[in-house]
Protein backbone atom coordinates (compact mmCIF):
# COMPACT_ATOMS: atom_id res chain seq x y z
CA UNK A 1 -34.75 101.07 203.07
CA UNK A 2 -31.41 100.96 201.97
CA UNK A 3 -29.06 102.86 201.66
CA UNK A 4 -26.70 103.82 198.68
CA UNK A 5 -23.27 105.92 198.11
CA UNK A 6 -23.29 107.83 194.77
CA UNK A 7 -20.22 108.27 192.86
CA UNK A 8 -20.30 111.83 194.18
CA UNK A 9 -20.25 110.86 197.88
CA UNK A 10 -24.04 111.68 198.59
CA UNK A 11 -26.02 109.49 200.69
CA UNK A 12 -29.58 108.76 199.04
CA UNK A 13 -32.59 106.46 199.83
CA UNK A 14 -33.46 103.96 197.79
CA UNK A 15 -36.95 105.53 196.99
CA UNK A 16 -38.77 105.63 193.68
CA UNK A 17 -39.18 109.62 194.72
CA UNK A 18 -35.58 110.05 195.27
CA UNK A 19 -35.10 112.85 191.94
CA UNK A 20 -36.80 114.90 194.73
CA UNK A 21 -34.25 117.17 196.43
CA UNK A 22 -36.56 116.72 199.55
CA UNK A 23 -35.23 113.09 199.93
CA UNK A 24 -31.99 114.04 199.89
CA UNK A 25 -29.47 114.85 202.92
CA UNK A 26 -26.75 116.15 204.09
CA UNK A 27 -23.20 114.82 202.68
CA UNK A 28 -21.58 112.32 204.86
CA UNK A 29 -18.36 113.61 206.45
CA UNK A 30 -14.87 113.32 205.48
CA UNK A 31 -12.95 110.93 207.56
CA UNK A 32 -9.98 113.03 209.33
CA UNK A 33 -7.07 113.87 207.19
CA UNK A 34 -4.01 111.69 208.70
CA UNK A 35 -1.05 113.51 210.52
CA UNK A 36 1.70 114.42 208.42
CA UNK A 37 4.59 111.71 208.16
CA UNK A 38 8.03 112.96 209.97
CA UNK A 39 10.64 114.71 208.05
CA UNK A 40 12.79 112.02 209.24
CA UNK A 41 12.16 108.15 210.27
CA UNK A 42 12.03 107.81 214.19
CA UNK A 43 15.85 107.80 215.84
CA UNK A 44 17.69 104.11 215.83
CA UNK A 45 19.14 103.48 218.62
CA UNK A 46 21.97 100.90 217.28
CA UNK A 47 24.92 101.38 219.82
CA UNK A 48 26.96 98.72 218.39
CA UNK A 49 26.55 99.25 214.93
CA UNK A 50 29.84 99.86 212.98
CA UNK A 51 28.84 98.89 209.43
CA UNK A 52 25.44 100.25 207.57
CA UNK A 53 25.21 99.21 204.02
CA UNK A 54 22.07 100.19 202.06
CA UNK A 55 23.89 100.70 198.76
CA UNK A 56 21.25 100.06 195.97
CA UNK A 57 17.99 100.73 197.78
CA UNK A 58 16.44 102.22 194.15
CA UNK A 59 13.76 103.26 196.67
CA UNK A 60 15.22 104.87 199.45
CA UNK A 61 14.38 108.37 199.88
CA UNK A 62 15.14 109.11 203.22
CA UNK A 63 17.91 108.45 205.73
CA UNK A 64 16.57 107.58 209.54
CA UNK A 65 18.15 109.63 212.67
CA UNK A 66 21.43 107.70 213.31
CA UNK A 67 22.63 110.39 216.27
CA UNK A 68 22.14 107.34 218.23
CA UNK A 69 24.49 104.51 216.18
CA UNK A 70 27.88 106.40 217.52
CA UNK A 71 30.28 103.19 216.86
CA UNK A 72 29.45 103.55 213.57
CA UNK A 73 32.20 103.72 210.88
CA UNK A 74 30.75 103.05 207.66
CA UNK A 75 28.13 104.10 205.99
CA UNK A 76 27.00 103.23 202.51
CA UNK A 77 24.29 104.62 200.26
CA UNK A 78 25.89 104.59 197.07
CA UNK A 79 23.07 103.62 194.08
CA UNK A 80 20.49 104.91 196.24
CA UNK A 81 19.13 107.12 193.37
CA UNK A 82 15.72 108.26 194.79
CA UNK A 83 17.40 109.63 197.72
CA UNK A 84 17.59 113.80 198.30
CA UNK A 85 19.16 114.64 201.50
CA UNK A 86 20.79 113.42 204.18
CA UNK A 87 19.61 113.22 208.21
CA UNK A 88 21.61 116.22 209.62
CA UNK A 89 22.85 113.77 212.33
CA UNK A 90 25.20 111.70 209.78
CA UNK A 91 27.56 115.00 210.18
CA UNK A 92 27.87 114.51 213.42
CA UNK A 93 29.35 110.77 213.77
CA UNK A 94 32.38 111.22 215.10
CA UNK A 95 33.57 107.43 214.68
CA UNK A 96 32.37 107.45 210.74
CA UNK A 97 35.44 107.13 208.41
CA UNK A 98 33.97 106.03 205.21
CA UNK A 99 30.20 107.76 203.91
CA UNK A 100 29.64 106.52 200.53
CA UNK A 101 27.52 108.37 198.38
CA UNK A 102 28.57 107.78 194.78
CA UNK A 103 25.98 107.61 192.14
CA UNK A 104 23.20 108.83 194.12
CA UNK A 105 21.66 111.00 191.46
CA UNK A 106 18.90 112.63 193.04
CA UNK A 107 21.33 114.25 196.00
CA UNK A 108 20.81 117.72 196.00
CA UNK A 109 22.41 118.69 200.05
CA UNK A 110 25.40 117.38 202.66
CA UNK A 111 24.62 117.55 205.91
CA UNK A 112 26.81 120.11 207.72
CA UNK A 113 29.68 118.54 209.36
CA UNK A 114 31.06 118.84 212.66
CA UNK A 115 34.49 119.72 213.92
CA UNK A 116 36.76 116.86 214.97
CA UNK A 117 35.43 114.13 213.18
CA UNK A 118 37.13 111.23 212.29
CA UNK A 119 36.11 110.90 208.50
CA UNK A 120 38.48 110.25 206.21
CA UNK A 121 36.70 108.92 202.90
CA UNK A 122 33.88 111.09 201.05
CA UNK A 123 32.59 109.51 197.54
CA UNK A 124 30.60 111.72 195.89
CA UNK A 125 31.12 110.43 192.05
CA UNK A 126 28.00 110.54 189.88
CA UNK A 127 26.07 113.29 192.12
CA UNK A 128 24.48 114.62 189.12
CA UNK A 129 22.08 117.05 190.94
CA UNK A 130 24.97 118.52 193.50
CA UNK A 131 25.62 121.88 192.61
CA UNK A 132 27.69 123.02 195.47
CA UNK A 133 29.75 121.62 198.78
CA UNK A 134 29.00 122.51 201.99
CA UNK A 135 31.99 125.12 203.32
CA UNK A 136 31.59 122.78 206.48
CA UNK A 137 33.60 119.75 204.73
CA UNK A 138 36.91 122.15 205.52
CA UNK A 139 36.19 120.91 209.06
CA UNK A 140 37.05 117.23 208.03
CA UNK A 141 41.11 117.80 208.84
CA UNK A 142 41.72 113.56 208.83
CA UNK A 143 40.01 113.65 204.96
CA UNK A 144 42.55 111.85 202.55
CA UNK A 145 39.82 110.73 199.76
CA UNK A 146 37.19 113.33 198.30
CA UNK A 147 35.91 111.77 194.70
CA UNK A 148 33.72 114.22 192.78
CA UNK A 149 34.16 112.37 189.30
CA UNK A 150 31.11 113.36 187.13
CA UNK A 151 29.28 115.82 189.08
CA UNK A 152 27.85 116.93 185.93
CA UNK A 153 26.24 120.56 187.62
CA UNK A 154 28.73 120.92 190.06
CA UNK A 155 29.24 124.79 189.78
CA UNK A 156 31.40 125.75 192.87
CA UNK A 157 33.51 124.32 195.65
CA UNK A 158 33.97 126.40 199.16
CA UNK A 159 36.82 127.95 200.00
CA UNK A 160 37.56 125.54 202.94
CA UNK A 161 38.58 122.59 200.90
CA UNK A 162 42.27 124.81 200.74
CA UNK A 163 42.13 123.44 204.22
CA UNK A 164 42.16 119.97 203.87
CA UNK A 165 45.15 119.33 204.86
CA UNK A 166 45.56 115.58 205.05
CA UNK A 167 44.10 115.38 201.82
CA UNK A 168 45.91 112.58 199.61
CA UNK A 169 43.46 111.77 196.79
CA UNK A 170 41.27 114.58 194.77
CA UNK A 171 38.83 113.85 192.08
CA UNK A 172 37.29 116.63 189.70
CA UNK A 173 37.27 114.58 186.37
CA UNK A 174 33.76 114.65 183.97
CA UNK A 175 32.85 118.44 186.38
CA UNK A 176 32.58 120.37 183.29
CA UNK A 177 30.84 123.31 185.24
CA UNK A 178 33.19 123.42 187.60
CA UNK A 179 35.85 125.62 186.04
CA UNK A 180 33.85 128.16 183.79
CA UNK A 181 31.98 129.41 186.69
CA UNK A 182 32.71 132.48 189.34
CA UNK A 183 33.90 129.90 191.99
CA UNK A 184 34.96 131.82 194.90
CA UNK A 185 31.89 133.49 196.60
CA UNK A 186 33.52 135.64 199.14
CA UNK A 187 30.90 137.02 201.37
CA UNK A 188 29.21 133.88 201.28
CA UNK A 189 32.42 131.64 202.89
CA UNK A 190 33.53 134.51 204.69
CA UNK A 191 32.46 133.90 208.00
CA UNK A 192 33.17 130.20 207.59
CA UNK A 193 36.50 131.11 206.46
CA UNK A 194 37.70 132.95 209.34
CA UNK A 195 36.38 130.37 212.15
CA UNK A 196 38.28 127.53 209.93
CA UNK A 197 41.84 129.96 210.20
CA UNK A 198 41.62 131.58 213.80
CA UNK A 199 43.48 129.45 215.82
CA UNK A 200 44.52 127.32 213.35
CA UNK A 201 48.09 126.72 210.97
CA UNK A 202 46.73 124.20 208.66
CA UNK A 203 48.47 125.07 205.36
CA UNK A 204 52.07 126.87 206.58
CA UNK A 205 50.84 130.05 207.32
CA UNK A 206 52.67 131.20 210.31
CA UNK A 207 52.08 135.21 210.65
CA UNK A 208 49.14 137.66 209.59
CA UNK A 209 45.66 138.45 210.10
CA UNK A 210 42.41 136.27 209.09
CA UNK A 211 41.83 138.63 206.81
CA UNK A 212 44.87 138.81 204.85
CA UNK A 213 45.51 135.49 204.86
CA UNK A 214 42.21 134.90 202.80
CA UNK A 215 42.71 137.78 200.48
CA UNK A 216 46.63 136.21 199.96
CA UNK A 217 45.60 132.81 199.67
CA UNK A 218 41.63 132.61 198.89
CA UNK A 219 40.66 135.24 197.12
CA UNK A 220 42.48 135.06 193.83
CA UNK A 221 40.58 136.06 190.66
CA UNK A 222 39.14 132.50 189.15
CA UNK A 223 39.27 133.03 185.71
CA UNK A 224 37.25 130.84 182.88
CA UNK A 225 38.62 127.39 182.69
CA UNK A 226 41.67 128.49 185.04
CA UNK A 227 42.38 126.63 188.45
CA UNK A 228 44.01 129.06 189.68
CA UNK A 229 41.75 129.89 193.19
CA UNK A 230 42.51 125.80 193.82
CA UNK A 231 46.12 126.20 193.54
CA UNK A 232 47.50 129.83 194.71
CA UNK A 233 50.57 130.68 195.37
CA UNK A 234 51.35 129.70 198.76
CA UNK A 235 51.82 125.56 199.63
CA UNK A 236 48.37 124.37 200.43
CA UNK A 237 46.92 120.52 200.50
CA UNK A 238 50.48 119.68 201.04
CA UNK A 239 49.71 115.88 201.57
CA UNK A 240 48.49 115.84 198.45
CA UNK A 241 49.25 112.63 196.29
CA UNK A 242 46.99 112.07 193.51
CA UNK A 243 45.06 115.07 191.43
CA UNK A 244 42.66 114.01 188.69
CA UNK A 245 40.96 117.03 186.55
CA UNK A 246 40.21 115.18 183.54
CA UNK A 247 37.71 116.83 181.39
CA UNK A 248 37.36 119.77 183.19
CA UNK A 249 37.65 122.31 179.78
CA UNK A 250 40.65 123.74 181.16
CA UNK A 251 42.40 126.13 179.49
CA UNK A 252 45.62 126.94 181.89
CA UNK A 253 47.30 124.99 184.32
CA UNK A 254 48.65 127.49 186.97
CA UNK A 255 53.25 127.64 187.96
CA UNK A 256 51.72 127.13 191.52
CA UNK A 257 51.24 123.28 190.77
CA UNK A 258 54.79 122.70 191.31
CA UNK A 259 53.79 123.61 195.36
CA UNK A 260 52.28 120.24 195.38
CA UNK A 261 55.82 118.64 196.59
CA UNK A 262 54.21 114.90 197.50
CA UNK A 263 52.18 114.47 194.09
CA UNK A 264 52.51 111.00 192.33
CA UNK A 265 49.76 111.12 189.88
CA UNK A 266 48.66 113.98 187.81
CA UNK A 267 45.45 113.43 185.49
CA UNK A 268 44.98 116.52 183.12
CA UNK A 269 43.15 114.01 179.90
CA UNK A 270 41.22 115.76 177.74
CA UNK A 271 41.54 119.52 178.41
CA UNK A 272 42.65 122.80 176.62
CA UNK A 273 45.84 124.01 177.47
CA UNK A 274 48.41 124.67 175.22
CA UNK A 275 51.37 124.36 177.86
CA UNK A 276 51.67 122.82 181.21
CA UNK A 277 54.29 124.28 183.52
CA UNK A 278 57.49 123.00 184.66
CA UNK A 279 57.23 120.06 186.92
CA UNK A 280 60.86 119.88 187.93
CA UNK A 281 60.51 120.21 191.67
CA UNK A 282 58.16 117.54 191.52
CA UNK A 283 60.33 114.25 192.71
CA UNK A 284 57.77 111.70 193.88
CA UNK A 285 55.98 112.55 190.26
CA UNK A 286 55.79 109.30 188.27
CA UNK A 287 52.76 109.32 186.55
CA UNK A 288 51.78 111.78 184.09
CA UNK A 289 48.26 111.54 181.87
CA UNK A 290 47.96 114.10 179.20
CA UNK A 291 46.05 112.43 176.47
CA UNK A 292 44.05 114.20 174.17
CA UNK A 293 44.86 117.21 175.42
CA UNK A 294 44.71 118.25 171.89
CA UNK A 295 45.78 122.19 172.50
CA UNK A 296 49.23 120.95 173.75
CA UNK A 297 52.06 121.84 172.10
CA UNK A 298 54.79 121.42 174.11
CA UNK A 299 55.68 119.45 177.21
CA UNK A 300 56.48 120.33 180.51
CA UNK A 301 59.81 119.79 181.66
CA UNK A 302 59.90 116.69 183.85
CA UNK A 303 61.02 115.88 187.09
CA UNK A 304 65.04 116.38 187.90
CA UNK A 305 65.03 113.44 189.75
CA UNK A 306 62.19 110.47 191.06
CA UNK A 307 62.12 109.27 194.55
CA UNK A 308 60.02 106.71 194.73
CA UNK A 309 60.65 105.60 198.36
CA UNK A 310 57.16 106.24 200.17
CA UNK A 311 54.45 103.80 200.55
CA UNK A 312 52.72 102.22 197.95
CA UNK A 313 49.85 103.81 196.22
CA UNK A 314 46.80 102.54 197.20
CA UNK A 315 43.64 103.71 195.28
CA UNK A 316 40.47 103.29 197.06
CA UNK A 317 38.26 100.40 195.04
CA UNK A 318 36.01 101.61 192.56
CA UNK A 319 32.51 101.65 192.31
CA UNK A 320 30.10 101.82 189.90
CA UNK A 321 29.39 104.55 188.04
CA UNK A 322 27.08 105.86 185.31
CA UNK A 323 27.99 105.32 181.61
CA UNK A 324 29.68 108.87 181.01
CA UNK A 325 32.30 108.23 183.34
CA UNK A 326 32.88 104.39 183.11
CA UNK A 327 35.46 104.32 181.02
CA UNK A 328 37.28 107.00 183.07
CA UNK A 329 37.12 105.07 186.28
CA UNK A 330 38.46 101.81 184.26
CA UNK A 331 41.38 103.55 183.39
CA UNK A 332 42.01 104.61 187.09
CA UNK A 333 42.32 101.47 187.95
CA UNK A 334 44.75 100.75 185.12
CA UNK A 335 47.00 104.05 185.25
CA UNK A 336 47.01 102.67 188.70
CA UNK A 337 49.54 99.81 188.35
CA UNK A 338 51.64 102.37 186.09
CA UNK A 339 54.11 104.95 185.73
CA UNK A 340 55.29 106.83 182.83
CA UNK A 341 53.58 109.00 180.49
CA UNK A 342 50.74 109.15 178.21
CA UNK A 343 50.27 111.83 175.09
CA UNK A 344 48.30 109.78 173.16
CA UNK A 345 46.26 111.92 170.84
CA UNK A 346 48.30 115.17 171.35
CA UNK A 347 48.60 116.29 168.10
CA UNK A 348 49.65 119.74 167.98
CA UNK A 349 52.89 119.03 170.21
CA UNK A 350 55.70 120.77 168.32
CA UNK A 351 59.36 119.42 168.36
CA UNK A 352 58.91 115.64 167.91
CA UNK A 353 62.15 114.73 168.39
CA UNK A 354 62.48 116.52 171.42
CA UNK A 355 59.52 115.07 172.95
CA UNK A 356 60.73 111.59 172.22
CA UNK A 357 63.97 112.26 174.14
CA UNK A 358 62.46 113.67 177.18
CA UNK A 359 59.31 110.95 177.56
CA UNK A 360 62.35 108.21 176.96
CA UNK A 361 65.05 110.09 179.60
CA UNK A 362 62.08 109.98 182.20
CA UNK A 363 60.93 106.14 181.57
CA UNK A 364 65.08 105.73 182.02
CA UNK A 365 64.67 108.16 185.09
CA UNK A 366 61.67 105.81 186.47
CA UNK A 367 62.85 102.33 185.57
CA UNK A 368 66.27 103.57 188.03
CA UNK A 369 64.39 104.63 190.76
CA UNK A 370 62.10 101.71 190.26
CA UNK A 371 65.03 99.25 190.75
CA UNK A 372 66.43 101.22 193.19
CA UNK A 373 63.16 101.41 195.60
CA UNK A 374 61.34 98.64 194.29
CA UNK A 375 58.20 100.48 194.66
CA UNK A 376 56.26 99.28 191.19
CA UNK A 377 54.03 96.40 191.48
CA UNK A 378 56.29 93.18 189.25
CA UNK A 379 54.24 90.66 189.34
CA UNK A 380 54.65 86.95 187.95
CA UNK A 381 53.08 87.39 184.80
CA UNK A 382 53.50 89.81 181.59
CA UNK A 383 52.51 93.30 183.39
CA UNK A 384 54.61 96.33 182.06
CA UNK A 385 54.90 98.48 185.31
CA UNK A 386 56.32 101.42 183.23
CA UNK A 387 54.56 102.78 179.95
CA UNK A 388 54.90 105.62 177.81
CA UNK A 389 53.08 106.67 174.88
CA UNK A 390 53.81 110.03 172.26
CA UNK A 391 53.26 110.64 169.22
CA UNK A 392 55.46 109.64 166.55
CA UNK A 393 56.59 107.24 163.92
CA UNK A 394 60.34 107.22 164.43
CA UNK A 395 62.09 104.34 167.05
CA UNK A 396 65.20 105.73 168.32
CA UNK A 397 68.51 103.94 167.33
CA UNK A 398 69.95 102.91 171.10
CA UNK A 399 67.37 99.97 170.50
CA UNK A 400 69.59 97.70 168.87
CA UNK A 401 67.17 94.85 168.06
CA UNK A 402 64.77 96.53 165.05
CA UNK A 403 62.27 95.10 163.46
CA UNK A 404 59.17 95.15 161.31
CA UNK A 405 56.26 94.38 162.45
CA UNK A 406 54.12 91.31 160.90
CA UNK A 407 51.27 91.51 163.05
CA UNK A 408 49.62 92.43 166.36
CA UNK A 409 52.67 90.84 168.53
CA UNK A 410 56.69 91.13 168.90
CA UNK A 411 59.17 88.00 168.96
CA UNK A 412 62.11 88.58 171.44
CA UNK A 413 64.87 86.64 170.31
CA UNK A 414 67.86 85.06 172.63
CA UNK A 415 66.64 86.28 175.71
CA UNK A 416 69.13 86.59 178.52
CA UNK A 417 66.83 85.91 181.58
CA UNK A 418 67.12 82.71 180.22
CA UNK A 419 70.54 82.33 180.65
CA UNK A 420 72.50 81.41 184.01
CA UNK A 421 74.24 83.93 186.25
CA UNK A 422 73.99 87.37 184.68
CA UNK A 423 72.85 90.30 185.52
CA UNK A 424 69.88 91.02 182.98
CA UNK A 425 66.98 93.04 185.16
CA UNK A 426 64.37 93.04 182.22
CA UNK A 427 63.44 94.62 178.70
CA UNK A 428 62.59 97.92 177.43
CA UNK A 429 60.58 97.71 174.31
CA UNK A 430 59.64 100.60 171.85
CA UNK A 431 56.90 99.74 169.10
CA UNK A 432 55.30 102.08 166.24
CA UNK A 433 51.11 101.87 166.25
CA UNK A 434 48.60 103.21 163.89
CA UNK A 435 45.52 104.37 165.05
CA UNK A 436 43.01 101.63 166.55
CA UNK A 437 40.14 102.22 164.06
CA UNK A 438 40.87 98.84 162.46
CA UNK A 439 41.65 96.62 165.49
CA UNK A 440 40.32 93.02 165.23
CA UNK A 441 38.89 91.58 168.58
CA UNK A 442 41.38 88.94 169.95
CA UNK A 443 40.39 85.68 168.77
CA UNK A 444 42.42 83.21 171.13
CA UNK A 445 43.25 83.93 174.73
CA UNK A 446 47.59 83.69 174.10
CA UNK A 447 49.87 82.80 177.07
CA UNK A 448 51.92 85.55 176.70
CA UNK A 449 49.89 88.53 176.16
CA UNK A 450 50.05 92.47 177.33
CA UNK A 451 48.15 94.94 177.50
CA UNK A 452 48.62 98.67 176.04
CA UNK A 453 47.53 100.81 178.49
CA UNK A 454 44.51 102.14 176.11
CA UNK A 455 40.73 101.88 176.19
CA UNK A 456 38.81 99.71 173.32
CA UNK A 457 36.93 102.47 172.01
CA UNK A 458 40.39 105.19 171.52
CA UNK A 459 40.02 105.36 167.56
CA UNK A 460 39.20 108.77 167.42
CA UNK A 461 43.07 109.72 166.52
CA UNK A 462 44.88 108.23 163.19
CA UNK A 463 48.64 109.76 163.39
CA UNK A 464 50.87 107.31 164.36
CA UNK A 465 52.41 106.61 168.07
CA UNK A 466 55.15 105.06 170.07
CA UNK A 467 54.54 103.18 172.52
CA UNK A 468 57.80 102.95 175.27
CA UNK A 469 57.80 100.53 178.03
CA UNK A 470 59.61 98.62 180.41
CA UNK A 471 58.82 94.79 180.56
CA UNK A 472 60.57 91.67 182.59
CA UNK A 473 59.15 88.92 181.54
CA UNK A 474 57.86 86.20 184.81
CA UNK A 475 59.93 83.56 185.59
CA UNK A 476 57.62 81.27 185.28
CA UNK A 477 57.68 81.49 181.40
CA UNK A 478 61.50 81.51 181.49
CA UNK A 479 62.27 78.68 183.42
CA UNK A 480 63.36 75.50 181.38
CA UNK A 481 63.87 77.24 178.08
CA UNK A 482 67.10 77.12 176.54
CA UNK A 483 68.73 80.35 175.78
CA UNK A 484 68.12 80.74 172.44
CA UNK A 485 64.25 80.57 172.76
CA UNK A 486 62.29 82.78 170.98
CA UNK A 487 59.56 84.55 173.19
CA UNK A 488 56.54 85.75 171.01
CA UNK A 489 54.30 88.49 173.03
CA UNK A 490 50.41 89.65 172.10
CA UNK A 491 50.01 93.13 172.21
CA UNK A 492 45.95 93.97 172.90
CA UNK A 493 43.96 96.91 174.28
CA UNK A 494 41.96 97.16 177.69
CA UNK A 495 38.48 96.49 177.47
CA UNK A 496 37.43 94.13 174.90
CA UNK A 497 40.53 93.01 174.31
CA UNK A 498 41.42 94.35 170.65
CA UNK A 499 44.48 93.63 168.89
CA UNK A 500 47.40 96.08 168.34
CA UNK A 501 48.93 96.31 164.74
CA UNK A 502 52.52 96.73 165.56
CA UNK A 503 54.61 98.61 162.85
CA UNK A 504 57.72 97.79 163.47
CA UNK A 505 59.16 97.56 166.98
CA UNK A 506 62.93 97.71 168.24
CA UNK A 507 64.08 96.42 172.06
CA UNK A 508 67.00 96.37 174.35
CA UNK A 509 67.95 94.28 176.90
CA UNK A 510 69.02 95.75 180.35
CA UNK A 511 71.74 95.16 182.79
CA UNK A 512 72.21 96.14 186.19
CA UNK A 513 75.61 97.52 186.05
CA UNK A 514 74.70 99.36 183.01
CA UNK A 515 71.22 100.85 184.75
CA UNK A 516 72.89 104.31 185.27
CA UNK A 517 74.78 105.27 182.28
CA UNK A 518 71.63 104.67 180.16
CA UNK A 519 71.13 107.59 177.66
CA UNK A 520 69.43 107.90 174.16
């Protein structure tokens, strides 16, 4: 006879009596249940790996034992959205300097990282599920790059980041949690705290206990929307160079930011403040972002003097992130390749003439120590490596070449870098711009064409603005033109390329030997 399986897993004969329960028998039994999988994939042993690139795995959930790959010195996981954790041996790699773990959505733990380790880039941007950093990362003393850009429910960082002390580059831009949140948790960090200071002078501190050091330097009240805890009173991240906290619904900006001696880029777009403080002390300061900060109503007083004398600036390449912060990490890239200052859609500053004078004496102020250190990237083509845009409708009178505008370029007339033996280091160029609401997409692809340091999609703003910057045109377009060329220039936005209606628009060539008598 045969036998049959029934859908419920009984074995029966094939009988014409086999209703009666007498025919039936006992179930058949289960096969064994499998062994659990491992937490982790078995150990690699790769002893001469030095690059591991598994950016994009969509799949990738978990991370195999790599205590075994200890050559390596890059490791890359960013897009690897499925994936949760990390093996705890990745924070103990003593040769990695780059771990790469932008846009990995679904990453909700660090590992915990060891002392003395050689890492020295962290990308973090687009964690959306991170809601805190390990205290551990104040362990990483060669860090110069930590990029939290849109850590959307990132709700505290650990005390031990004030010990970073090599840090260079800082990210906090699209964390809107971040700063309305109880972000010091003392008992928590405590012990951490105290094995990360015994022993150690990381930050200038040269006298007092453990204890008091924290309370002194740690343990300051964080108030809503204040950075205050990241930037206390006593000099700490002192190799500080770039600081972005764009969109961080901040609502004070702390005097202790003037500490921050070696800082060359300050981001503060799109917060609440109503006044920044002085930034006087600040000399290596050349690039200052404070557009739509919309509470603003008056600006900080700039830097006595720029010293633009130490290496160039070299941003780490971008990757991809999601939507929300794309346009953000564009315009890193742009305000790059800048200096100068940007107030675009500041509309409650106060004292208009005022704040023309002082954004035009520190583009003067820049364009000097540019010339003098040479430190701007010139290249041979239209790129305006000083820019500066405010509010306002007015062009001041030193420009002595006015005009109205007739469409979305200017036309330089006579140019003297066209001329023979003299002495003419460039232009400085101040036009009048409505808002961007009607810009027309470019419909030709000009030779002579730049770019306003402005995303596509800015229309949100309709007051009026000046736009200030500093512009020597290549020598390549110069050469063979008779000296009373004229030179017409397109004026577009990033992005996709929209056109600028320009006003009216006034310009002033610049000599060397007048370069330091220059005033409005």
């Amino acid at each position: 006879m045969d036998g049959i399986i029934n859908p419920k897993g009984w074995s029966e004969w094939n009988h014409p009596e086999r209703k009666d329960p007498k025919h039936y028998i006992s179930p058949l039994p289960k096969p064994p249940t499998p062994p659990p999988p491992p937490l982790y994939p078995q150990t690699l042993h790769l002893p001469n790996l030095r690059r591991l690139d598994l950016s994009d795995s969509k799949n990738l959930i978990k991370v195999p034992d790599l205590g075994e790959a200890l050559n390596l010195r890059m490791l890359i996981l960013s897009g690897c959205v499925k994936l949760m954790e990390l093996h705890p041996s990745i924070g103990y790699l003593r040769k990695l300097s780059l771990l790469n773990l932008g846009v990995c959505t679904s990453l909700i733990n660090l590992p915990h990282f060891k002392e003395n380790l050689n890492l020295e880039k962290l990308h973090l941007e687009g964690c959306i599920q991170l809601r805190e950093i390990t205290p551990s990362i104040g362990l990483l003393q060669k860090l110069t790059f930590l990029d939290l850009r849109n850590c959307q429910n990132l709700v505290t960082l650990p005390n031990s980041i004030l010990h970073l002390s090599s840090l260079e580059y800082l990210y906090l831009s699209f964390c809107p949690k971040l700063f309305n949140n109880q972000l010091l948790h003392e008992s928590r960090d405590e012990e951490h705290m105290e094995k990360l200071c015994v022993g150690e002078d990381p930050i200038g501190f040269h006298s007092g206990s453990t204890t008091s050091i924290m309370k002194r330097c740690f343990m300051l009240p964080s108030l809503k929307g204040s950075i205050s805890w990241l930037l206390p009173s006593s000099t700490v991240v002192p190799c500080l160079r770039e600081l972005n906290l764009s969109s961080c619904n901040l609502v004070s900006i702390p005097d202790a930011i003037r500490n921050l001696h070696f800082l060359e880029f300050l981001n503060l777009e799109e917060n609440n403040f109503a006044t920044v403080p002085s930034l006087k002390e600040l000399s290596k300061l050349y690039f200052l972002n404070l557009k739509y900060c919309r509470q603003l109503k008056y600006l900080p007083e700039f830097p006595s003097q720029t010293n633009l004398s130490s290496k160039v600036l070299q941003l780490p390449k971008p990757i991809i992130v999601p939507p929300i912060a794309q346009r953000e990490t564009v315009e890193s890239c742009i305000y790059g390749e800048t200096a100068g200052l940007n107030t675009f859609g500041c509309t409650e500053l106060v004292e208009m003439g005022r704040c023309t004078n002082m954004a035009f004496s520190w583009t003067i102020q820049l364009l000097q120590a540019h010339y003098q250190f040479k430190r701007l990237p010139c290249y041979d083509r239209f790129l305006q490596c000083i820019s500066s845009i405010i509010p306002g409708s007015e062009i001041p009178s030193w420009f002595n070449n006015q005009h109205e505008g007739t469409g979305s370029f200017i036309t330089i007339h006579e140019s003297p870098l066209m001329q023979q033996s003299n002495n003419c280091i460039g232009l400085l160029c101040c036009l009048v711009f409505p808002s961007l609401s009607g810009s027309k997409i470019l419909s030709c692809n000009p030779a002579r064409t730049i770019t306003i340091p402005l995303f596509w999609v800015e229309n949100r703003v309709s007051e009026d603005h000046l736009w200030l910057f500093y512009l020597k045109p290549p020598q390549s377009t110069v050469t063979g033109c008779h000296a009373h060329s004229k030179l017409r220039i397109d004026i577009k936005t990033y992005g996709y390329a929209l056109t600028i209606e320009v006003k009216k628009y006034g310009y002033r060539w610049i000599y060397e030997k007048d370069l330091e008598s220059i005033k409005l």
